[in-house]
N, C-alpha and C. Protein backbone atom coordinates (compact mmCIF):
# COMPACT_ATOMS: atom_id res chain seq x y z
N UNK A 1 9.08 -39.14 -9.79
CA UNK A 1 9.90 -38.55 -10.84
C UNK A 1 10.75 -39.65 -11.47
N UNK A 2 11.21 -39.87 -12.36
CA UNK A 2 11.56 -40.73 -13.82
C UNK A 2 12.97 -40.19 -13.53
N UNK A 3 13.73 -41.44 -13.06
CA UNK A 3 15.08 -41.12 -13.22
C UNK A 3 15.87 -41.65 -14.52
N UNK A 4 16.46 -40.82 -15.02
CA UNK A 4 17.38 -41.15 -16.49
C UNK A 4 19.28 -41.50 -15.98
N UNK A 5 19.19 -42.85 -16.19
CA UNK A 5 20.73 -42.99 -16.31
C UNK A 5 21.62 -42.90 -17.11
N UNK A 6 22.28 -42.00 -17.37
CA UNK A 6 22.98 -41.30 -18.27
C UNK A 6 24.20 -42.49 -18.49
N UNK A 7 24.60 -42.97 -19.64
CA UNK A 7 25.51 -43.76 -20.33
C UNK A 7 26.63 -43.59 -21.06
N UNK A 8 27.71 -44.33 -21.33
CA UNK A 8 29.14 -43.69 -22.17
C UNK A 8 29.20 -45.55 -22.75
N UNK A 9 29.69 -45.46 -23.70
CA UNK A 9 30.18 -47.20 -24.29
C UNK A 9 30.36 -47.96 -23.21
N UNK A 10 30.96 -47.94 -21.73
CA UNK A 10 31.50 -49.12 -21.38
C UNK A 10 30.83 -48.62 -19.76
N UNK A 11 29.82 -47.01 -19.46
CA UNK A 11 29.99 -46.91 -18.37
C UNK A 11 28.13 -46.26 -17.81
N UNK A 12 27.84 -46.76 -16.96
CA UNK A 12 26.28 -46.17 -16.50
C UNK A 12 26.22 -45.38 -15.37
N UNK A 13 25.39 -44.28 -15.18
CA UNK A 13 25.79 -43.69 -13.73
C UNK A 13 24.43 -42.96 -13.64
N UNK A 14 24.01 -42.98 -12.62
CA UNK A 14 22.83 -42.00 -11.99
C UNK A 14 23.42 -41.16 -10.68
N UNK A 15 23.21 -39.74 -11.30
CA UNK A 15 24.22 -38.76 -10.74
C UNK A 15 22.65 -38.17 -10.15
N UNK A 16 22.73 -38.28 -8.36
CA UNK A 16 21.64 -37.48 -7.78
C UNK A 16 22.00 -36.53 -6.82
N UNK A 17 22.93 -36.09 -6.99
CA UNK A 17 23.77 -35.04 -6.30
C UNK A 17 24.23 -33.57 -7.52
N UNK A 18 23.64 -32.72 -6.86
CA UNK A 18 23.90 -31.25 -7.72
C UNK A 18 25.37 -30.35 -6.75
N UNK A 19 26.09 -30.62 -7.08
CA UNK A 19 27.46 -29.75 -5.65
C UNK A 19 27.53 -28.65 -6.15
N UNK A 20 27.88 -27.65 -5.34
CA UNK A 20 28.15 -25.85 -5.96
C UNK A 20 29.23 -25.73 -5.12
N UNK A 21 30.36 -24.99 -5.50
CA UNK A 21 30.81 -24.76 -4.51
C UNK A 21 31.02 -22.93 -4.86
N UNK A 22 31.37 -22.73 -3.59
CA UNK A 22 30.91 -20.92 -3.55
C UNK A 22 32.39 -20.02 -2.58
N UNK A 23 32.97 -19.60 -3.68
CA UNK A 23 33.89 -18.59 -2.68
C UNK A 23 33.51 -18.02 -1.48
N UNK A 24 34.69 -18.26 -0.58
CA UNK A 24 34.31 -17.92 1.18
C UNK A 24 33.18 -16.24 0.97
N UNK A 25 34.05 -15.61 0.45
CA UNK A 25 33.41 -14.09 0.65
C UNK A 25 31.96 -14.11 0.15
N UNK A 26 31.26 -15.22 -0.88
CA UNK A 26 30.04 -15.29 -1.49
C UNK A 26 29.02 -15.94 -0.98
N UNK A 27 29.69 -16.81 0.27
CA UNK A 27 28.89 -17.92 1.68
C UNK A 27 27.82 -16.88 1.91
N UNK A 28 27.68 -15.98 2.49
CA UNK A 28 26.78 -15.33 3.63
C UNK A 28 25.95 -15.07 2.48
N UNK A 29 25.76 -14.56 1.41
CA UNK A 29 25.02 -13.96 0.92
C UNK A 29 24.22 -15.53 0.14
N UNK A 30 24.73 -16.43 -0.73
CA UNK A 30 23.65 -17.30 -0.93
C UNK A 30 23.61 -18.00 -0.16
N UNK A 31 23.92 -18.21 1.51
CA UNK A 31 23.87 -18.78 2.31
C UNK A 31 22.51 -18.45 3.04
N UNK A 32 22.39 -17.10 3.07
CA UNK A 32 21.25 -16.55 3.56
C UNK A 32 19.87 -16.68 2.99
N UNK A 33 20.32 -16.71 1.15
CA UNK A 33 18.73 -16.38 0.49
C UNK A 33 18.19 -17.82 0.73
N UNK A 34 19.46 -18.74 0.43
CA UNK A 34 18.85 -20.35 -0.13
C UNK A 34 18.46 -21.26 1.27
N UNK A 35 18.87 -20.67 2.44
CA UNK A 35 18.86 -21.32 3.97
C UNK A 35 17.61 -22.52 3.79
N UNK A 36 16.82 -22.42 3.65
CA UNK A 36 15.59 -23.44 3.93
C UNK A 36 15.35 -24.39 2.53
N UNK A 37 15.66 -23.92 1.32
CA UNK A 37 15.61 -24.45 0.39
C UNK A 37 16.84 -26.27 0.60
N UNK A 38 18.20 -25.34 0.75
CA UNK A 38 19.17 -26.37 1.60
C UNK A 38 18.64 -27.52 2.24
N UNK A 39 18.29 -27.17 3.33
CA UNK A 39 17.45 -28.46 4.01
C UNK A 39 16.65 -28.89 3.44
């Protein structure tokens, strides 16, 4: 896969991290569907 480094005038970055973050009470439930995908 073809990684694209995304640029600004003075700055370069290759961002390979996607973060979510998920209210406590909303854990169990996409915790459960996404379990194996995660790993």
């Amino acid at each position: 896969m073809a990684q694209k480094a995304n640029s600004l005038s003075h700055t370069k970055w290759l961002c390979k991290y996607h973060i979510v973050f998920t209210p406590k009470y909303r854990r169990k439930i996409i915790y459960g569907q996404y379990k194996e995908s995660i790993r």
